[in-house]
Protein backbone atom coordinates (compact mmCIF):
# COMPACT_ATOMS: atom_id res chain seq x y z
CA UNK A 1 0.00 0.00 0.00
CA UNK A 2 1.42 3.21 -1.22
CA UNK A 3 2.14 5.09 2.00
CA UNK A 4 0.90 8.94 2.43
CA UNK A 5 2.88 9.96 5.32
CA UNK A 6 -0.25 11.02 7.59
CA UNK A 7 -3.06 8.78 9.50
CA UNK A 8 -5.83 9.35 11.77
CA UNK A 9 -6.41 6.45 14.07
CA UNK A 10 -9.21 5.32 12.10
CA UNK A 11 -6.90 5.04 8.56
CA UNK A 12 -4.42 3.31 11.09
CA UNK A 13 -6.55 0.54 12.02
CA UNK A 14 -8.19 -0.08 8.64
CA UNK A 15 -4.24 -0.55 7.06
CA UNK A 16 -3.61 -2.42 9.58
CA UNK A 17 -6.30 -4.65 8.88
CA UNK A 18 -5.42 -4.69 5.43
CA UNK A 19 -1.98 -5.64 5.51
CA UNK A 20 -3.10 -8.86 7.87
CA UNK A 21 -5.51 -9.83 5.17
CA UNK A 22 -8.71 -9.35 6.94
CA UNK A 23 -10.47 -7.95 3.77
CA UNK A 24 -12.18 -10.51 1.82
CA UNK A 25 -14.02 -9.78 -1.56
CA UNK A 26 -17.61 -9.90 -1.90
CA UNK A 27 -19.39 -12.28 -3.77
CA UNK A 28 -21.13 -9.82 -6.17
CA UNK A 29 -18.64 -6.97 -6.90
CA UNK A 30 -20.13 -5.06 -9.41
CA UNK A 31 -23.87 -5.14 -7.55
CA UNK A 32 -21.63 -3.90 -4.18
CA UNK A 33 -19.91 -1.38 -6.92
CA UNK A 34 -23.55 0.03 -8.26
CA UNK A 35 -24.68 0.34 -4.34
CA UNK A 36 -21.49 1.99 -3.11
CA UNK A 37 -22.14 4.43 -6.45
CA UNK A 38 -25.22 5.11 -5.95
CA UNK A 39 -24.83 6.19 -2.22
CA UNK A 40 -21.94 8.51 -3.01
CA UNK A 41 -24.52 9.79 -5.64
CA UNK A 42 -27.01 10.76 -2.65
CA UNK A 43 -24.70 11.67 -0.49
CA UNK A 44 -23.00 14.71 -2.40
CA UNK A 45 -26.44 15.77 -3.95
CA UNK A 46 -26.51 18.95 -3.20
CA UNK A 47 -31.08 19.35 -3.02
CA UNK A 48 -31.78 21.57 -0.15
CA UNK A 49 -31.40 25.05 0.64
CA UNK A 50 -30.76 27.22 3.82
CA UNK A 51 -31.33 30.65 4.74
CA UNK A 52 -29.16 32.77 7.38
CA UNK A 53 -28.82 36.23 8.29
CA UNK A 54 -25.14 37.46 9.02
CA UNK A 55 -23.96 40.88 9.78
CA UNK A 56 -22.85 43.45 7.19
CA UNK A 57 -19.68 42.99 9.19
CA UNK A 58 -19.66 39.32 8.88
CA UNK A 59 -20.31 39.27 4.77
CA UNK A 60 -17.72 41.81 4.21
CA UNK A 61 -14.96 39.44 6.44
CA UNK A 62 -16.11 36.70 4.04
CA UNK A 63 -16.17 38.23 1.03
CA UNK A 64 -12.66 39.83 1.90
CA UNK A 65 -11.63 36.03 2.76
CA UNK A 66 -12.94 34.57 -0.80
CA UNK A 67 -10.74 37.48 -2.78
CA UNK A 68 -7.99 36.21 -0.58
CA UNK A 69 -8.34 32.74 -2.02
CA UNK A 70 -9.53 33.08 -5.00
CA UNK A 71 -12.51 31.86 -4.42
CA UNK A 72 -16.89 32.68 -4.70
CA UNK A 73 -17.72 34.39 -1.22
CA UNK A 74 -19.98 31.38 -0.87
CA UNK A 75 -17.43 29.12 -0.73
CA UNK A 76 -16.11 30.18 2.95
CA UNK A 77 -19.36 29.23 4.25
CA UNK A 78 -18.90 25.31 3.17
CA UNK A 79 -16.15 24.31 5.27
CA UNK A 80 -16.27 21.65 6.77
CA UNK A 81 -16.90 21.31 10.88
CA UNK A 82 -13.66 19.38 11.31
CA UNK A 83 -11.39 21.79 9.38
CA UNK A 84 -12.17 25.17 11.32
CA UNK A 85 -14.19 25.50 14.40
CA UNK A 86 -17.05 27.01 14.32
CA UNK A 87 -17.31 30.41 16.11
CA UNK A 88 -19.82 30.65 19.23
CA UNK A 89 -21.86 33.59 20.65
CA UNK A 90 -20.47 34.68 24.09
């Protein structure tokens, strides 16, 4: 297995169960394929729609951030939980 360098616990264990040959292939691979497909196919739909209200303040910071990378001001709004924390009201 081509190594990456970097592994949460999670990745750890799975390799680790790879290498000592715990994986064993499914009878009906391309049915499993077609499911797996299909669920990564519902999963990053993209079918509903939210509405928030920020502060002139707060549109401007991300807008500001967006031009910074090169990015749509939208963009800044879809990161992800795990990458930055989210801000709290005191």
């Amino acid at each position: 297995m081509k190594k990456r360098g970097f592994y949460d616990a999670e990745e750890k264990t799975l390799i680790a169960a790879y290498e000592r040959g715990e994986f064993k292939p499914v009878k009906d691979q391309k049915g499993a394929k077609e499911t797996a497909v299909q669920a990564a196919r519902r999963y990053m739909r993209k079918d509903a729609r939210i509405n928030i209200r920020l502060s002139a303040a707060d549109l401007e910071m991300l807008k500001r951030r967006a031009v910074e990378e090169g990015l749509p001001y939208q963009s800044p709004l879809n990161i992800s939980p795990q990458k930055e924390k989210p801000t709290t009201l005191a």
